[in-house]
Protein backbone atom coordinates (compact mmCIF):
# COMPACT_ATOMS: atom_id res chain seq x y z
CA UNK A 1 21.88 -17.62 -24.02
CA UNK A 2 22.06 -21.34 -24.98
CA UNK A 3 22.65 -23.85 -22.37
CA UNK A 4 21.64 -27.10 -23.67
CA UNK A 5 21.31 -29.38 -20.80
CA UNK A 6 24.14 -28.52 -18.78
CA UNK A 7 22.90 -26.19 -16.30
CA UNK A 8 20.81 -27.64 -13.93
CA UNK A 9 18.55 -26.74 -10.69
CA UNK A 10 18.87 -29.88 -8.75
CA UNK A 11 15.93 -28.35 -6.80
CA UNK A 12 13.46 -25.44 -5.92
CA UNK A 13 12.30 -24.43 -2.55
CA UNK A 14 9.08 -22.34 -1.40
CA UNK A 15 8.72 -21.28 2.34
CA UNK A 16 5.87 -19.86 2.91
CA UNK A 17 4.51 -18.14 6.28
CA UNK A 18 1.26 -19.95 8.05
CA UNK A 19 -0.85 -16.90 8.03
CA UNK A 20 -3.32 -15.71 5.64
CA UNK A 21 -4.97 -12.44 5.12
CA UNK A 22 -8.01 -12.95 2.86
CA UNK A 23 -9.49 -10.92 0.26
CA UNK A 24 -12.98 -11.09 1.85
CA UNK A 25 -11.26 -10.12 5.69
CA UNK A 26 -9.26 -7.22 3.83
CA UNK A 27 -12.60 -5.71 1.92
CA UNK A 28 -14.75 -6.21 4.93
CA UNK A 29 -11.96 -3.94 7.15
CA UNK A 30 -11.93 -1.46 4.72
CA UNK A 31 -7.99 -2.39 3.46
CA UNK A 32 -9.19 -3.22 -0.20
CA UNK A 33 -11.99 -1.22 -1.76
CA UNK A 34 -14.20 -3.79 -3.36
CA UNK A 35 -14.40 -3.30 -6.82
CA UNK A 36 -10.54 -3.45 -6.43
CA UNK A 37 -10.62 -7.54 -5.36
CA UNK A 38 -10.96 -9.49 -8.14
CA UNK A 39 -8.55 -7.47 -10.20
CA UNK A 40 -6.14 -8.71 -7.43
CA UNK A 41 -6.50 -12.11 -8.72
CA UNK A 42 -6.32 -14.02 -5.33
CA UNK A 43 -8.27 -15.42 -2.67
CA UNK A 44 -5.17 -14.82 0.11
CA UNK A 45 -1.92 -13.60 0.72
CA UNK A 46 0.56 -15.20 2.72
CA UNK A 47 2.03 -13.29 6.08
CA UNK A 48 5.21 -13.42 8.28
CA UNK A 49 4.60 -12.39 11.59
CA UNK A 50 7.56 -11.79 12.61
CA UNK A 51 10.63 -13.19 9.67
CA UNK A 52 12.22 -10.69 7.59
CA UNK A 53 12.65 -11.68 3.83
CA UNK A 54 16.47 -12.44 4.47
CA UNK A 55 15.27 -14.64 7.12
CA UNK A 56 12.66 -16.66 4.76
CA UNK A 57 15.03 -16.75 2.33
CA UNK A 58 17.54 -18.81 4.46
CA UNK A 59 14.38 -20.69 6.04
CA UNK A 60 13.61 -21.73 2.51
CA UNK A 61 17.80 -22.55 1.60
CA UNK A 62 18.22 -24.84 4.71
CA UNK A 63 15.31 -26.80 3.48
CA UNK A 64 16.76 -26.98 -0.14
CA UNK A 65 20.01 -27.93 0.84
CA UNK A 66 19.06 -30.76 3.25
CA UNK A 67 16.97 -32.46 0.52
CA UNK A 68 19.29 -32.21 -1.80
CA UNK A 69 22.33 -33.43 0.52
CA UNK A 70 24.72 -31.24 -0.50
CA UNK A 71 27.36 -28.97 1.74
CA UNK A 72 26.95 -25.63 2.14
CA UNK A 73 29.92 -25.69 2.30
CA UNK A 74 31.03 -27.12 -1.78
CA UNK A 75 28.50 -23.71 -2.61
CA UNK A 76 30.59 -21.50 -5.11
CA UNK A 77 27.77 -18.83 -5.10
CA UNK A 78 25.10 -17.19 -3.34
CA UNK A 79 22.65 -14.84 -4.76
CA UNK A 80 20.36 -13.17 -3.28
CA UNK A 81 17.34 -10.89 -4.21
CA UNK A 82 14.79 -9.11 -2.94
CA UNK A 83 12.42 -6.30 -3.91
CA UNK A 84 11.15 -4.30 -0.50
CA UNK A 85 13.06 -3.26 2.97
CA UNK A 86 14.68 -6.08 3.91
CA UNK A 87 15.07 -5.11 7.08
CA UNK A 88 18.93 -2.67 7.61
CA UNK A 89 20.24 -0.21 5.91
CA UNK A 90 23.32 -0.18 4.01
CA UNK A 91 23.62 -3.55 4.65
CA UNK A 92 24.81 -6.98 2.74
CA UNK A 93 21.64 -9.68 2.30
CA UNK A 94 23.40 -11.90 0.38
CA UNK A 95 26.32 -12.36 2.44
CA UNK A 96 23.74 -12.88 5.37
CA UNK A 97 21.93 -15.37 3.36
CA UNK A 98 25.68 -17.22 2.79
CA UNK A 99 26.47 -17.19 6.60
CA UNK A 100 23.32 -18.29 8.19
CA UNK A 101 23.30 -21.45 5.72
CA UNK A 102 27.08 -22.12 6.32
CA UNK A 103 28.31 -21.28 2.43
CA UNK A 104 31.50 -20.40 4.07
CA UNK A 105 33.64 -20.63 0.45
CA UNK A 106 30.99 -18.54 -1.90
CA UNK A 107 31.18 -15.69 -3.41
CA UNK A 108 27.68 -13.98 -1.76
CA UNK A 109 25.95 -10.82 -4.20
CA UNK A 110 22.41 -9.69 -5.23
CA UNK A 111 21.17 -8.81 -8.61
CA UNK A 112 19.10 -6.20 -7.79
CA UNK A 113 15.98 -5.77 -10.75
CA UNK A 114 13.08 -5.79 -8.83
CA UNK A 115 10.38 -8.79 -9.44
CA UNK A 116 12.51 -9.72 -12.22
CA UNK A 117 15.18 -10.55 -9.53
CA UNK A 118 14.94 -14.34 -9.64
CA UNK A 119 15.03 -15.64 -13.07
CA UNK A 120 18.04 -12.96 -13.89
CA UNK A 121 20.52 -14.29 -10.87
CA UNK A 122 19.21 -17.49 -12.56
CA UNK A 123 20.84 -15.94 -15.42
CA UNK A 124 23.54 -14.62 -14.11
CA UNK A 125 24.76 -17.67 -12.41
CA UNK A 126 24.48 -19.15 -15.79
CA UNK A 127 26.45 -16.89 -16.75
CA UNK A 128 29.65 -18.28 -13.94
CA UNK A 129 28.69 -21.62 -13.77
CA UNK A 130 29.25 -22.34 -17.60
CA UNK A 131 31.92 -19.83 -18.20
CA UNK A 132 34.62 -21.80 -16.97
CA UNK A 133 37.11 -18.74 -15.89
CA UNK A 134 36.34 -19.14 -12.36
CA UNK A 135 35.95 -23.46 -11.79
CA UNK A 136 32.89 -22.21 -9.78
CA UNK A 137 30.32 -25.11 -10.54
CA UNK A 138 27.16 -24.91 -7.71
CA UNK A 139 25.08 -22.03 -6.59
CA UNK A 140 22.53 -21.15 -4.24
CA UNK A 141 20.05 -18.63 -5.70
CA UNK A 142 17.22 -17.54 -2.86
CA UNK A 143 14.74 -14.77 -2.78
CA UNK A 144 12.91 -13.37 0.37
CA UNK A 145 10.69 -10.30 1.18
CA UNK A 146 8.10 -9.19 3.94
CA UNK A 147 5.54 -6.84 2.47
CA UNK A 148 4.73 -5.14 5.87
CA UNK A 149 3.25 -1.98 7.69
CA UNK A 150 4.06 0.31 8.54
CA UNK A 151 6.20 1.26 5.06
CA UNK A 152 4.33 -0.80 2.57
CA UNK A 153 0.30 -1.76 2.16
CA UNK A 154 -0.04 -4.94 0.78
CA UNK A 155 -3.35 -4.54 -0.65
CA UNK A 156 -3.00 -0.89 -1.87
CA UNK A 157 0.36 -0.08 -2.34
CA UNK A 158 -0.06 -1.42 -5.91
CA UNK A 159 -2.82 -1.39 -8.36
CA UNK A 160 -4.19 -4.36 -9.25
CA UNK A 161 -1.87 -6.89 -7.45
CA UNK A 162 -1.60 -8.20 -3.84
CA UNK A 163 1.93 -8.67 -2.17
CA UNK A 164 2.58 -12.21 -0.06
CA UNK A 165 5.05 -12.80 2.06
CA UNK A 166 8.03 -15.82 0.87
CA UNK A 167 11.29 -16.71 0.83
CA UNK A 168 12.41 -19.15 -2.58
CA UNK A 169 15.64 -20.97 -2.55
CA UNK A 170 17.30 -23.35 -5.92
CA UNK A 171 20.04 -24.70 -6.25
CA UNK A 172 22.24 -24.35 -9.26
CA UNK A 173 24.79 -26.29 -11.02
CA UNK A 174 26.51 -27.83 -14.24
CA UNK A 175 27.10 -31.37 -13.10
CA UNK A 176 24.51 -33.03 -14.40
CA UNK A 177 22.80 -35.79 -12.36
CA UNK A 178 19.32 -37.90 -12.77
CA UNK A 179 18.14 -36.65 -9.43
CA UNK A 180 17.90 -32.83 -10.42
CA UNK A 181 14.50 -31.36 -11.51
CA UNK A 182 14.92 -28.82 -14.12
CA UNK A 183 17.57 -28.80 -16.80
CA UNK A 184 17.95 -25.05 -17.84
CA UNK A 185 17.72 -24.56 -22.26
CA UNK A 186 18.07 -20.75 -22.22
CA UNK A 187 17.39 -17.90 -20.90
CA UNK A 188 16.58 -14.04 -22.41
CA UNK A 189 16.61 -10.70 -21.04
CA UNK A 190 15.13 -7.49 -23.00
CA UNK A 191 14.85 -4.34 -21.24
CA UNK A 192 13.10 -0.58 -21.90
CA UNK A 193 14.70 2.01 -19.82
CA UNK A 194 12.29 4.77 -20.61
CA UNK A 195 9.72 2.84 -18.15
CA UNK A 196 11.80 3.31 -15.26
CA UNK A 197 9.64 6.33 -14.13
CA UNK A 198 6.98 4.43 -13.57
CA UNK A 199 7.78 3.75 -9.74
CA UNK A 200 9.55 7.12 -9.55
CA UNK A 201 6.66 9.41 -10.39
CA UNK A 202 7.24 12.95 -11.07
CA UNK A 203 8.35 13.22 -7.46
CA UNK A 204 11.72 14.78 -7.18
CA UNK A 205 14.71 12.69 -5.58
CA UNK A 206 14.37 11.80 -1.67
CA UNK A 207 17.87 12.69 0.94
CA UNK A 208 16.17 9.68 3.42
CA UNK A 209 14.16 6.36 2.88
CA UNK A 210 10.08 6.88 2.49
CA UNK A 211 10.64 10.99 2.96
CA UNK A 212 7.88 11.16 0.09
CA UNK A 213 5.59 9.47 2.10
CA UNK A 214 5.56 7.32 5.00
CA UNK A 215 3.83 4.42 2.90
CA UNK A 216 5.12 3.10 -0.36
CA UNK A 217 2.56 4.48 -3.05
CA UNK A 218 3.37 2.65 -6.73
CA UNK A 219 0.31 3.52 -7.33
CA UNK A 220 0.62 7.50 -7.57
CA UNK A 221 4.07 7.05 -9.63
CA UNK A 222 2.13 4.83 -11.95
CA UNK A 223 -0.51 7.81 -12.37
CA UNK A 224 1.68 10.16 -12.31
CA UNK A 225 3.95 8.49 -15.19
CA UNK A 226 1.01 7.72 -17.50
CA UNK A 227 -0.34 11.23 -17.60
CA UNK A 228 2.55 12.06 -19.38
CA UNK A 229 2.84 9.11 -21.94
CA UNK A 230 -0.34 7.81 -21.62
CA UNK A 231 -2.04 5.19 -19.79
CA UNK A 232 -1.30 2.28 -22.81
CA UNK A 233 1.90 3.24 -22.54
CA UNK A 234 3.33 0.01 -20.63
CA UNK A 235 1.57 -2.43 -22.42
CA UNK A 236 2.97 -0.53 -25.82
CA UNK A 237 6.27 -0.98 -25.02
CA UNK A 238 6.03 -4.53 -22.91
CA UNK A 239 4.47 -6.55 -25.31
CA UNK A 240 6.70 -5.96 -28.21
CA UNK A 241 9.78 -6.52 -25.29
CA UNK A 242 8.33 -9.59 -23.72
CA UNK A 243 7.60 -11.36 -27.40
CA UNK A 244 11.52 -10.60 -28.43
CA UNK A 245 12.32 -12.58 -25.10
CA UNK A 246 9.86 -15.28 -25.38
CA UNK A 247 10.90 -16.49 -29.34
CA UNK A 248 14.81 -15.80 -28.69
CA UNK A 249 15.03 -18.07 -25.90
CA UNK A 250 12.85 -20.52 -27.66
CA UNK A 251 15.15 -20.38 -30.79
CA UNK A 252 18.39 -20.56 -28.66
CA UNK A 253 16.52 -23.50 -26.47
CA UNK A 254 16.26 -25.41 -30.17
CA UNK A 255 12.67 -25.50 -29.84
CA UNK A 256 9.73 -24.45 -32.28
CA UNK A 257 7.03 -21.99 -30.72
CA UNK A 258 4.96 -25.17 -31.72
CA UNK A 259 6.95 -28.14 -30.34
CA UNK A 260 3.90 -30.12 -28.42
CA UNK A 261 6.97 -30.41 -25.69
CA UNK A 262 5.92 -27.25 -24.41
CA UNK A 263 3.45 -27.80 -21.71
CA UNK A 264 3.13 -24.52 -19.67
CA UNK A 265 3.76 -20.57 -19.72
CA UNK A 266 4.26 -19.83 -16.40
CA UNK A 267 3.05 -16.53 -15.44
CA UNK A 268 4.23 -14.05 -12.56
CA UNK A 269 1.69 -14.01 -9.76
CA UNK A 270 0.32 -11.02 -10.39
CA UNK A 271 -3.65 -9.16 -10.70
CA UNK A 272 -4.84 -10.54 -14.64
CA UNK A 273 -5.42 -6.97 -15.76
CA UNK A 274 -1.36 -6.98 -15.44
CA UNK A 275 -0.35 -10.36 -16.95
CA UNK A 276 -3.36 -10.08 -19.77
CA UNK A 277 -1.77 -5.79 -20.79
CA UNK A 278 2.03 -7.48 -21.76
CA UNK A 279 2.28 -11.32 -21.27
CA UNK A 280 -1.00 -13.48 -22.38
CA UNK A 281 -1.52 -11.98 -26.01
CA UNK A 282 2.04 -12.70 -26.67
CA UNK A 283 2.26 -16.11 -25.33
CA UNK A 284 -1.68 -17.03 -27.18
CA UNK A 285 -0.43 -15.84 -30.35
CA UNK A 286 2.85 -17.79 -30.46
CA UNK A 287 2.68 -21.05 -28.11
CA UNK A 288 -1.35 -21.82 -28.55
CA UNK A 289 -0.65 -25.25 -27.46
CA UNK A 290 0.34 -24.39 -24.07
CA UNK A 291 -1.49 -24.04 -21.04
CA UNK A 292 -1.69 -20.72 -19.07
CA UNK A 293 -0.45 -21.61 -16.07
CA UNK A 294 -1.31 -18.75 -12.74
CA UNK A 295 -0.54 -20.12 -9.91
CA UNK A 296 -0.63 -17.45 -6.90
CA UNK A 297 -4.56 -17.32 -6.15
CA UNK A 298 -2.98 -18.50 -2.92
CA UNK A 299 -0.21 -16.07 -2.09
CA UNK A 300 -0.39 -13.58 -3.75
CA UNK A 301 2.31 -11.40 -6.11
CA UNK A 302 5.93 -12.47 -4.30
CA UNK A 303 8.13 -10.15 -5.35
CA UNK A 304 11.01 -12.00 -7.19
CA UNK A 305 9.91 -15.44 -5.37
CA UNK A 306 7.35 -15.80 -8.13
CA UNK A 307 8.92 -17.60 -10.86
CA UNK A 308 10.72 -20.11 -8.68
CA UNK A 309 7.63 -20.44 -6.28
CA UNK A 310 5.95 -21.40 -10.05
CA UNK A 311 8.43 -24.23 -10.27
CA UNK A 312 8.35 -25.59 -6.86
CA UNK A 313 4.54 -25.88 -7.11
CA UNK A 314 5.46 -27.69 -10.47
CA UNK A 315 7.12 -30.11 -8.69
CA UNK A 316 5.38 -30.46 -5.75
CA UNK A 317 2.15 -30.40 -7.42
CA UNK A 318 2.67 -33.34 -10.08
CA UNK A 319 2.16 -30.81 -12.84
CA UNK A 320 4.84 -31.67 -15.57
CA UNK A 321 6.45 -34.89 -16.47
CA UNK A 322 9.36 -35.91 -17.75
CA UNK A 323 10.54 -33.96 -21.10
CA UNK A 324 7.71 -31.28 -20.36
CA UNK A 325 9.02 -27.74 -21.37
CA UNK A 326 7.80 -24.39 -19.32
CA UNK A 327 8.60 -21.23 -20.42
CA UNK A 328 9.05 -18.71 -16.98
CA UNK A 329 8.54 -14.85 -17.70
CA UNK A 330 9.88 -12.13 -15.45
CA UNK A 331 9.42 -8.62 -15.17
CA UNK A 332 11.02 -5.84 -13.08
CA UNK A 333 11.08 -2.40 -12.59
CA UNK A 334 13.57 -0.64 -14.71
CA UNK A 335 12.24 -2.04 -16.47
CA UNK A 336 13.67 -5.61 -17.54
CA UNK A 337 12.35 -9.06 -18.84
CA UNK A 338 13.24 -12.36 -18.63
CA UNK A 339 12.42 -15.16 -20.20
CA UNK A 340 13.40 -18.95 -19.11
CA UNK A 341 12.96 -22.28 -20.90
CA UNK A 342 13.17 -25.24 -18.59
CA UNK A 343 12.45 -28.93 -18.93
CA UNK A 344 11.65 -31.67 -16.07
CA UNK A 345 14.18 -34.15 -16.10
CA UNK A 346 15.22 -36.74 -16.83
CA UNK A 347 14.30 -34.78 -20.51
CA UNK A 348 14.24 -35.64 -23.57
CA UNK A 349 15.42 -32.63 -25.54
């Protein structure tokens, strides 16, 4: 999808909880087995005490909204995504997410794709904002999720990754102004449905929530899924998914894989032994002249906060200027890939 420069984020949001849990307090309590930290790729994870992801989310929305001075009110859409328990059952996030913030008039739903979350409601709201069938012209798009006991182990849970604790927020829209931050080019999605087993396992389907186990194990699908296809298996079948999104999106953004415009990669915030199996040969063979840019040593894997929580620290950080190009890479179970082009504006493209 080709957006030129009409779909903007006027603004991205990271809310983050105080507390830390550290890789050296998590080895020395016997949470993380040692030779298991550094493949983790952090130094600490960020904790809620007490906020659900829902709740981050709108912590991190309120904050987004008041900086940018717009009504909640003037929001057409609100989507919302998450990847763990967010805290009820059969229950509506999104429209949550829409009260609490006062979006009284928008339309309130959640893509639901796992880490990959983010970047596709990016998409998707793309997808409304510039169609034109609906006059629906700003969105809200927020993630949120609490990687807690007792259902989910942040430092185990997983192989090779640590969860944090966030809530995202960004607002959307295709009225371009000189005070928004991004201008969107384009924006890719590839998928392979033959990996979804890899969080189901050979485990036969539950009747309740966590009846297989009373912790969430990704680890033991991922085991259990590999024994049968073999454990190069992901990495086959990613890299070859993740390169088709990377050089579409770069075509339909009008931009060379060599354009010296293209500052960053942003990675997901996830252990290297995961980003370096699919993502880094793909991006070193194709955009050499951009830096590899891993920015979740301090919090940890997000869930779908990642690739906005990239952008935020962007900003916030003094990391791009004007006209520089970053390329934001999803993935989710299913499994799906995304791949963003962005540019800080004012731009030059």
């Amino acid at each position: 999808m080709k957006f030129g420069t009409r779909l903007r984020i006027r603004n991205v949001v990271t809310h983050l909880p105080a507390t830390l849990d550290t890789v050296a307090d998590a080895v020395a309590g016997g949470r993380l087995e040692p030779d298991n930290a550094a493949k983790a790729g952090v130094d600490h994870v960020t904790v809620s005490d007490r906020a659900s992801g829902p709740e981050l989310a709108v912590a991190a929305a309120r904050t987004a909204l008041k900086e940018a001075n717009w009504d909640p009110a003037g929001l057409d859409l609100v989507l919302h995504t998450w990847f763990y328990y967010p805290g009820h059952e059969m229950w509506g996030p999104a429209h949550y997410v829409a009260d609490q913030v006062g979006a009284v008039n928008a339309l309130p739903f959640s893509p639901q794709q796992g880490c990959n979350g983010g970047v596709l409601s990016l998409q998707e709201a793309a997808l409304r904002l510039l169609g034109g069938l609906t006059g629906e012209r700003r969105a809200l798009i927020t993630t949120g999720d609490r990687f807690c006991e007792p259902g989910f182990d942040r430092w185990r849970s997983d192989y090779s990754m640590a969860y944090g604790d966030s809530g995202t927020a960004a607002l959307v829209h295709a009225e371009p102004d000189e005070r928004d931050e991004w201008a969107v080019l384009s924006a890719v999605t590839t998928t392979a449905a033959e990996l979804e087993g890899m969080l189901r396992g050979d485990r036969g389907f539950a009747a309740a929530p966590r009846e297989h186990g009373p912790v969430v194990d990704i680890r033991s699908t991922k085991k259990e899924f590999m024994r049968r296809r073999g454990f190069e298996v992901y990495g086959r079948i990613a890299a070859p998914k993740v390169e088709r999104a990377l050089l579409t999106a770069l075509d339909e953004a009008g931009l060379d894989a060599g354009d010296p415009r293209i500052r960053y990669y942003a990675l997901p915030r996830l252990g290297d032994g995961v980003v370096e199996a699919a993502y880094v040969p793909v991006f070193e063979a194709h955009v050499k002249q951009a830096e590899d840019l891993r920015l979740g040593r301090g919090t940890g894997h997000l869930g779908c906060g990642d690739h906005f929580a990239n952008l935020a620290d962007m900003t916030g950080l003094g990391l791009v200027d004007p006209g520089d190009v970053v390329v934001l890479i999803g993935g989710g179970v299913g499994f799906t890939w995304t791949c963003v082009v962005v540019q800080a504006w004012p731009g030059q493209a």
